[in-house]
N, C-alpha and C. Protein backbone atom coordinates (compact mmCIF):
# COMPACT_ATOMS: atom_id res chain seq x y z
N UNK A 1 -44.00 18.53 48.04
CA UNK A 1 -43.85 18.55 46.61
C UNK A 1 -43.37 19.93 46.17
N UNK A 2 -42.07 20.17 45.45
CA UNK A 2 -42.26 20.73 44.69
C UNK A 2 -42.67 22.01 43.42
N UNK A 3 -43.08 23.20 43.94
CA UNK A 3 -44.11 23.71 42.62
C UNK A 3 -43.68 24.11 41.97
N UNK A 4 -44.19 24.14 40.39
CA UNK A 4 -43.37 23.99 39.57
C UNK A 4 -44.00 25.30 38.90
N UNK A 5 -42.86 25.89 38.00
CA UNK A 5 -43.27 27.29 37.24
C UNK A 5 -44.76 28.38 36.75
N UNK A 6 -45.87 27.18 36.60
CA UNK A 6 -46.90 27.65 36.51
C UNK A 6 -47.82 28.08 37.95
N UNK A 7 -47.53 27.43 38.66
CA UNK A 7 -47.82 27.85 40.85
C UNK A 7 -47.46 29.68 40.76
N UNK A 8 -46.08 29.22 40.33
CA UNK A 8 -45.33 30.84 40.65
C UNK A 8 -45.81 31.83 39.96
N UNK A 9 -45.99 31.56 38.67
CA UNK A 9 -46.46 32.64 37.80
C UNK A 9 -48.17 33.11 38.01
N UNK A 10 -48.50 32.24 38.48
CA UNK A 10 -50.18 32.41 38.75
C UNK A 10 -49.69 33.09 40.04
N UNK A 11 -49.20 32.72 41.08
CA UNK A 11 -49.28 33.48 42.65
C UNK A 11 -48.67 34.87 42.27
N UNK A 12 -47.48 34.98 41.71
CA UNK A 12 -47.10 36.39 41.49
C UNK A 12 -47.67 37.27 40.73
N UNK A 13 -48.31 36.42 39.59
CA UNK A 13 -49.05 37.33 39.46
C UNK A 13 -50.21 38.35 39.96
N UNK A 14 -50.95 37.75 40.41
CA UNK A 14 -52.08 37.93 41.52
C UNK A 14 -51.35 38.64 42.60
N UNK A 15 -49.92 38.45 42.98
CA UNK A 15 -49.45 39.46 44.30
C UNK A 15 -49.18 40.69 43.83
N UNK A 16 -48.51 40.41 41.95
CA UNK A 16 -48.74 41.87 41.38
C UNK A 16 -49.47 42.90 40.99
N UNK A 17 -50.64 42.11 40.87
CA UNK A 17 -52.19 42.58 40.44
C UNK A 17 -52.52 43.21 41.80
N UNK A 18 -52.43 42.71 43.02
CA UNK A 18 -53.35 43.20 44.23
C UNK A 18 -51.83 44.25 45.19
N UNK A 19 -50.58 44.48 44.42
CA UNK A 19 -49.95 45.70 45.26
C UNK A 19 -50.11 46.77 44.05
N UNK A 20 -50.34 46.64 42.86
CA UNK A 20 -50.13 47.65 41.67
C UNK A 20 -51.22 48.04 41.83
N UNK A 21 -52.69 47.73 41.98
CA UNK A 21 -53.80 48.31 42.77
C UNK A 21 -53.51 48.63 43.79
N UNK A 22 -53.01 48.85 44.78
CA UNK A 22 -52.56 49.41 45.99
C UNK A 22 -52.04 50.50 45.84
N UNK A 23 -51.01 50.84 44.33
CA UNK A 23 -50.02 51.69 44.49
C UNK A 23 -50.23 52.73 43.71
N UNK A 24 -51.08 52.31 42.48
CA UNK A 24 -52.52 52.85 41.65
C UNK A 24 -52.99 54.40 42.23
N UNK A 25 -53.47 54.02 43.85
CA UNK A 25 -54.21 54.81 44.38
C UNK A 25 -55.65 55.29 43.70
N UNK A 26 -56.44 54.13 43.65
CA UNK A 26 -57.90 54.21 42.69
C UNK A 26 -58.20 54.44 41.94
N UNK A 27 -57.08 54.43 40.96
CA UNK A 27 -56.35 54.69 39.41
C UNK A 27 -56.22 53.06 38.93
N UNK A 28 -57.08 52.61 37.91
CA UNK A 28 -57.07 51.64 37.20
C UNK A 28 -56.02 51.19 36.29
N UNK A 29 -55.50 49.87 36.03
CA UNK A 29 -54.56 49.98 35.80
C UNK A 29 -54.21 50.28 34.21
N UNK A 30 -55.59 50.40 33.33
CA UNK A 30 -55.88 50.77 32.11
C UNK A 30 -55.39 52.54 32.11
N UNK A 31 -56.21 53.25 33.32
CA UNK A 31 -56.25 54.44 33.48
C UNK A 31 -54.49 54.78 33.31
N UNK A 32 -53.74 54.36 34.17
CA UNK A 32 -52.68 54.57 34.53
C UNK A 32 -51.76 54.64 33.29
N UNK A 33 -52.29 53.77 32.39
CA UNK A 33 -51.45 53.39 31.32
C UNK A 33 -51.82 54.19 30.37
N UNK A 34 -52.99 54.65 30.06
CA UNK A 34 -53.26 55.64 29.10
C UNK A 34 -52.40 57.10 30.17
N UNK A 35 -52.75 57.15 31.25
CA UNK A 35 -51.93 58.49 31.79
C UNK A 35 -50.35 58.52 31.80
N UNK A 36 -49.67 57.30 31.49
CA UNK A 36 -48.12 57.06 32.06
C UNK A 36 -47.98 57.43 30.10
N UNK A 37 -48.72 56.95 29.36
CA UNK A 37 -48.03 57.23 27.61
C UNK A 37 -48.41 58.95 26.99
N UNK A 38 -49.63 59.46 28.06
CA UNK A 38 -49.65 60.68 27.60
C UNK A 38 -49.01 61.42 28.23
N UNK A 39 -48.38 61.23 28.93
CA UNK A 39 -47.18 62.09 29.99
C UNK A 39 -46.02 62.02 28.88
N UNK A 40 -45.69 60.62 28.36
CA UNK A 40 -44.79 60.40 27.80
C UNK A 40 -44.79 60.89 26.34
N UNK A 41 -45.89 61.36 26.13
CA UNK A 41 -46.39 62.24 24.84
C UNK A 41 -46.45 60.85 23.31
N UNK A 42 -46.38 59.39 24.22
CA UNK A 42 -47.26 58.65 22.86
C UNK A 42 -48.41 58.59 22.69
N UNK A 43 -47.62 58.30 21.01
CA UNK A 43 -48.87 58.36 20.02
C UNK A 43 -49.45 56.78 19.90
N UNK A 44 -48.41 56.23 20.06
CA UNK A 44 -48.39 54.80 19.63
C UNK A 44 -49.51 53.74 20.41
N UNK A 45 -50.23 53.21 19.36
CA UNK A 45 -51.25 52.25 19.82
C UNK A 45 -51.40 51.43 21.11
N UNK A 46 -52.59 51.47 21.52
CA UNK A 46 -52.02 51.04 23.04
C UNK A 46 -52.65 49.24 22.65
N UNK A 47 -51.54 48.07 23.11
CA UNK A 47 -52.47 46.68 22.14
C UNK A 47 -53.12 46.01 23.27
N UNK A 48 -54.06 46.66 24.49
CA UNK A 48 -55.01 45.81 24.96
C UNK A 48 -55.81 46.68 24.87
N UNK A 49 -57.54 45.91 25.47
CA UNK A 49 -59.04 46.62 25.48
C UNK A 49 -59.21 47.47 26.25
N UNK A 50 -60.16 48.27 26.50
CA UNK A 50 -60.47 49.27 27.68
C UNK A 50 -59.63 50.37 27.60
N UNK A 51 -58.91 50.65 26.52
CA UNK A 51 -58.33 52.28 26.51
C UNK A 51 -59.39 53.10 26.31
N UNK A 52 -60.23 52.99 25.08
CA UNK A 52 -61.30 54.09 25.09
C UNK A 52 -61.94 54.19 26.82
N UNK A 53 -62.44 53.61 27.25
CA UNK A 53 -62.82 53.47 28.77
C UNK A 53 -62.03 54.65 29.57
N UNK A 54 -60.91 54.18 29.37
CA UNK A 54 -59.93 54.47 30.34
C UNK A 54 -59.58 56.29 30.21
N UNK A 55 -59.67 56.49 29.07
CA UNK A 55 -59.77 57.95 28.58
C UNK A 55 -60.83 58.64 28.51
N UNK A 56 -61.92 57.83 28.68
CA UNK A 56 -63.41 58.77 28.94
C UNK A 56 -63.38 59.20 30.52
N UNK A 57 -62.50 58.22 31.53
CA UNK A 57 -62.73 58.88 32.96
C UNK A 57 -61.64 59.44 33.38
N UNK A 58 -60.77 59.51 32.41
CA UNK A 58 -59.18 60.33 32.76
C UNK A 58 -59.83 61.63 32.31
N UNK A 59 -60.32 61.96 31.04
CA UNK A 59 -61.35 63.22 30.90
C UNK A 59 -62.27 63.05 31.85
N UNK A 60 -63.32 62.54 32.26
CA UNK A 60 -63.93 63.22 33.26
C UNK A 60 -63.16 63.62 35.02
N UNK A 61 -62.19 62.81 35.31
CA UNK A 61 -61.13 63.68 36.16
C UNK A 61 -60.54 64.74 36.35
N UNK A 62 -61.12 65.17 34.96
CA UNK A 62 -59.81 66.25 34.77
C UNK A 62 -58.62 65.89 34.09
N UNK A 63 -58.24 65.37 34.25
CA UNK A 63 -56.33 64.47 34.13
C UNK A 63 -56.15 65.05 32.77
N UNK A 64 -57.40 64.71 31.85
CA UNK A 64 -57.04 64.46 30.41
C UNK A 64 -57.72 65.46 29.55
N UNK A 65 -57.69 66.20 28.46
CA UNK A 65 -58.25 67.36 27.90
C UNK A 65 -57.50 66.87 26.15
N UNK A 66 -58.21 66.57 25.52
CA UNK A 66 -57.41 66.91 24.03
C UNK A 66 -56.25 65.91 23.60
N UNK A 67 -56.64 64.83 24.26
CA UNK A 67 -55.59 63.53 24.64
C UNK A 67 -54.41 64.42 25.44
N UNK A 68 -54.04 65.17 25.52
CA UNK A 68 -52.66 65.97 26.41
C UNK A 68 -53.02 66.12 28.00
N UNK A 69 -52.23 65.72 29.11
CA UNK A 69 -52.49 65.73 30.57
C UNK A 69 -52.84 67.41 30.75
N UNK A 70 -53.63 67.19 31.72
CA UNK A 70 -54.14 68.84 32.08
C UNK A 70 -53.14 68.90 32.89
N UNK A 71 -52.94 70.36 34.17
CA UNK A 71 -51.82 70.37 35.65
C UNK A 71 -52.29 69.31 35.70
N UNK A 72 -53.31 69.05 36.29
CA UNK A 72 -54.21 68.18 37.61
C UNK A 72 -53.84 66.93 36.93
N UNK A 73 -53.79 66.20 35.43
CA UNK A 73 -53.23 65.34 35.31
C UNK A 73 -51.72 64.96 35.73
N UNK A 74 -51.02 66.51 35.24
CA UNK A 74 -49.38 65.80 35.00
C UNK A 74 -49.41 65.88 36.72
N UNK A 75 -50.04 66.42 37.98
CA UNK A 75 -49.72 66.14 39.16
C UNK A 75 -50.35 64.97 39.63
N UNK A 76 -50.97 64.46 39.31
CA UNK A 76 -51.50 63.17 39.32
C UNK A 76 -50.56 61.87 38.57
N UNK A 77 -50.34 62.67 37.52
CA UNK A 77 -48.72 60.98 36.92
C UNK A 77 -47.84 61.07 37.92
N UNK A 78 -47.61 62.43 38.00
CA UNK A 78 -46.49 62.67 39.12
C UNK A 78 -46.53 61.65 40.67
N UNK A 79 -47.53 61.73 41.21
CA UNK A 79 -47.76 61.42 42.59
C UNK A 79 -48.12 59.49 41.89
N UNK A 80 -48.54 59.28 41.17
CA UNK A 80 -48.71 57.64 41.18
C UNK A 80 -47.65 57.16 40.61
N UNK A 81 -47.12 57.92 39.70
CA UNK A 81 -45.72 57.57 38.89
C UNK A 81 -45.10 57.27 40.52
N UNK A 82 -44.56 57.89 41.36
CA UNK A 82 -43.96 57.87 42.13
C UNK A 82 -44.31 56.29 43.63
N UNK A 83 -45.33 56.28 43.08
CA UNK A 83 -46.01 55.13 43.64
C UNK A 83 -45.67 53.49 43.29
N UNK A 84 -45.78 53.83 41.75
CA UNK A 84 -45.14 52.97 40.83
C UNK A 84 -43.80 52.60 40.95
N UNK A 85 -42.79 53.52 41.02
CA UNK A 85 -41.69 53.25 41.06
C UNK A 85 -41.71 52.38 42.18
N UNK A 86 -42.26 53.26 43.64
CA UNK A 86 -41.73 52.28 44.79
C UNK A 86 -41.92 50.67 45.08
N UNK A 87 -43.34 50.71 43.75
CA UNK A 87 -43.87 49.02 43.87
C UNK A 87 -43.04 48.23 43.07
N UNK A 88 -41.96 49.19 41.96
CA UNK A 88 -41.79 48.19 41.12
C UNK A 88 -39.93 47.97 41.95
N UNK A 89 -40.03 48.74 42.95
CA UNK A 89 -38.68 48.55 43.50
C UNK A 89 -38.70 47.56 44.60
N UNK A 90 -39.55 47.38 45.50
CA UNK A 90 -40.33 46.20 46.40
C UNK A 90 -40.03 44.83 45.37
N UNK A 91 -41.24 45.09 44.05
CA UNK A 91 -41.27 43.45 43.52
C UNK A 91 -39.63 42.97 43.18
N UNK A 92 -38.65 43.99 42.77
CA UNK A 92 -37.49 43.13 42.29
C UNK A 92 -36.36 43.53 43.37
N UNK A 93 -36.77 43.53 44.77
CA UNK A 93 -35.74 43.58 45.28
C UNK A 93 -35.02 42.45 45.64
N UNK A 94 -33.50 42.51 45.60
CA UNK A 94 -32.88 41.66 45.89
C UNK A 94 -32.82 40.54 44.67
N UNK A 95 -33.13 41.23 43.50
CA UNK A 95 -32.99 40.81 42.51
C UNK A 95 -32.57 41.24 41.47
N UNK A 96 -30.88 40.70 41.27
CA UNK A 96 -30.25 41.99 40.22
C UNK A 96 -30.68 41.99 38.75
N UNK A 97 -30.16 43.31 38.24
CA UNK A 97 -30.76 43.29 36.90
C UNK A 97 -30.98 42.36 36.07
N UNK A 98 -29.01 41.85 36.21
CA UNK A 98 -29.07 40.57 35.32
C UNK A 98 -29.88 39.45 35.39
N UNK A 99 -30.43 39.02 36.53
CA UNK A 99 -31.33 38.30 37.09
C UNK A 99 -32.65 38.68 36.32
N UNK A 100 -33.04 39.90 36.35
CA UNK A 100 -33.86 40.02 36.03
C UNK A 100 -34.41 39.85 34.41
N UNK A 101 -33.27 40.51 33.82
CA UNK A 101 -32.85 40.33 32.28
C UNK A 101 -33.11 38.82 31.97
N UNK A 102 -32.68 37.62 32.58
CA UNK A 102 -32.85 36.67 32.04
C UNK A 102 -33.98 36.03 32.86
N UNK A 103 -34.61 36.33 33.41
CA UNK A 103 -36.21 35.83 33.79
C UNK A 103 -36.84 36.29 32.64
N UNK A 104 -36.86 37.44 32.36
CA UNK A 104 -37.53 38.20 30.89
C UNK A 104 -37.27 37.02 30.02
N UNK A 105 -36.24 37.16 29.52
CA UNK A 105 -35.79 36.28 28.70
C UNK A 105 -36.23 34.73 28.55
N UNK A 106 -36.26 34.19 29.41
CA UNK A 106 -37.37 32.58 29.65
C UNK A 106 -38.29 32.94 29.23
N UNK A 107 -39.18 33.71 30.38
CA UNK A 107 -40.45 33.81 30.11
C UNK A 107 -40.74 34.35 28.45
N UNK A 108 -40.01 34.89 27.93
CA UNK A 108 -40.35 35.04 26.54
C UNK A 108 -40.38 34.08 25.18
N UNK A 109 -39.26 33.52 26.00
CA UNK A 109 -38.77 32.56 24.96
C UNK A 109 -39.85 30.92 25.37
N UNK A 110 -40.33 30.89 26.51
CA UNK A 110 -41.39 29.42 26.81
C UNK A 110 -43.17 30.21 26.37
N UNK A 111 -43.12 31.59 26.28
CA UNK A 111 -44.06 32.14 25.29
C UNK A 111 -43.94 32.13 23.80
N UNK A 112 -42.86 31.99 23.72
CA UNK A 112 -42.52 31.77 22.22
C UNK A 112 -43.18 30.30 21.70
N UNK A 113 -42.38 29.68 22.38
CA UNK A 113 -42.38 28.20 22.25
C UNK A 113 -43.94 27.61 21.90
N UNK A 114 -44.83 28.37 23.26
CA UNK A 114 -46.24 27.86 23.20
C UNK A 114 -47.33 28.53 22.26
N UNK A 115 -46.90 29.50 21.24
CA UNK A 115 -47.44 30.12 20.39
C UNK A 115 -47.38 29.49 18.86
N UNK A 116 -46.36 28.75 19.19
CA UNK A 116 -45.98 28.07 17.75
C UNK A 116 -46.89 27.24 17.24
């Protein structure tokens, strides 16, 4: 049989969830995201839960001081940033942009659809 769009999106997801923890390096993926927007110097609202969390142990790391990355932070985005890239070059290999552009594009638009 068959599997049909919801198989895939549940398995990949879960294969994305368990290499982006891999690539993390014991960096949560909340953590990461409050560290990847203060590198990037936003201000802008972050719209899921667990940011406060995520910034109480980026300050106790060190990483974080005054919402602004300490060294020890920006060498720390540095070294997982770099981690990141390589996972996010693995998940779409052999898969060109345009390809990729319009997977986005479905998936947004059959999220659209089911929100209505």
């Amino acid at each position: 049989m068959k599997k049909l769009i919801g198989h895939w999106l549940k398995h990949l997801d879960n294969l994305l969830e368990n290499a982006l923890e891999e690539a993390l390096q014991g960096t949560t993926r909340r953590e990461w995201q409050v560290l990847n927007a203060a590198a990037h110097d936003s201000t802008a609202p972050m719209p899921f839960t667990g940011v406060d969390e995520a910034v109480e142990r980026l300050i106790a790391r060190g990483w974080l001081a005054d919402g602004k990355l300490t060294d020890e932070g920006r060498a720390a985005h540095a070294r997982i940033a770099e981690q990141v890239g390589r996972f996010r070059q693995k998940a779409t290999e052999g898969v060109s942009p345009q390809e990729y552009q319009v997977t986005i594009d479905v998936l947004r638009r059959m999220s659209a659809n089911l929100t209505k």
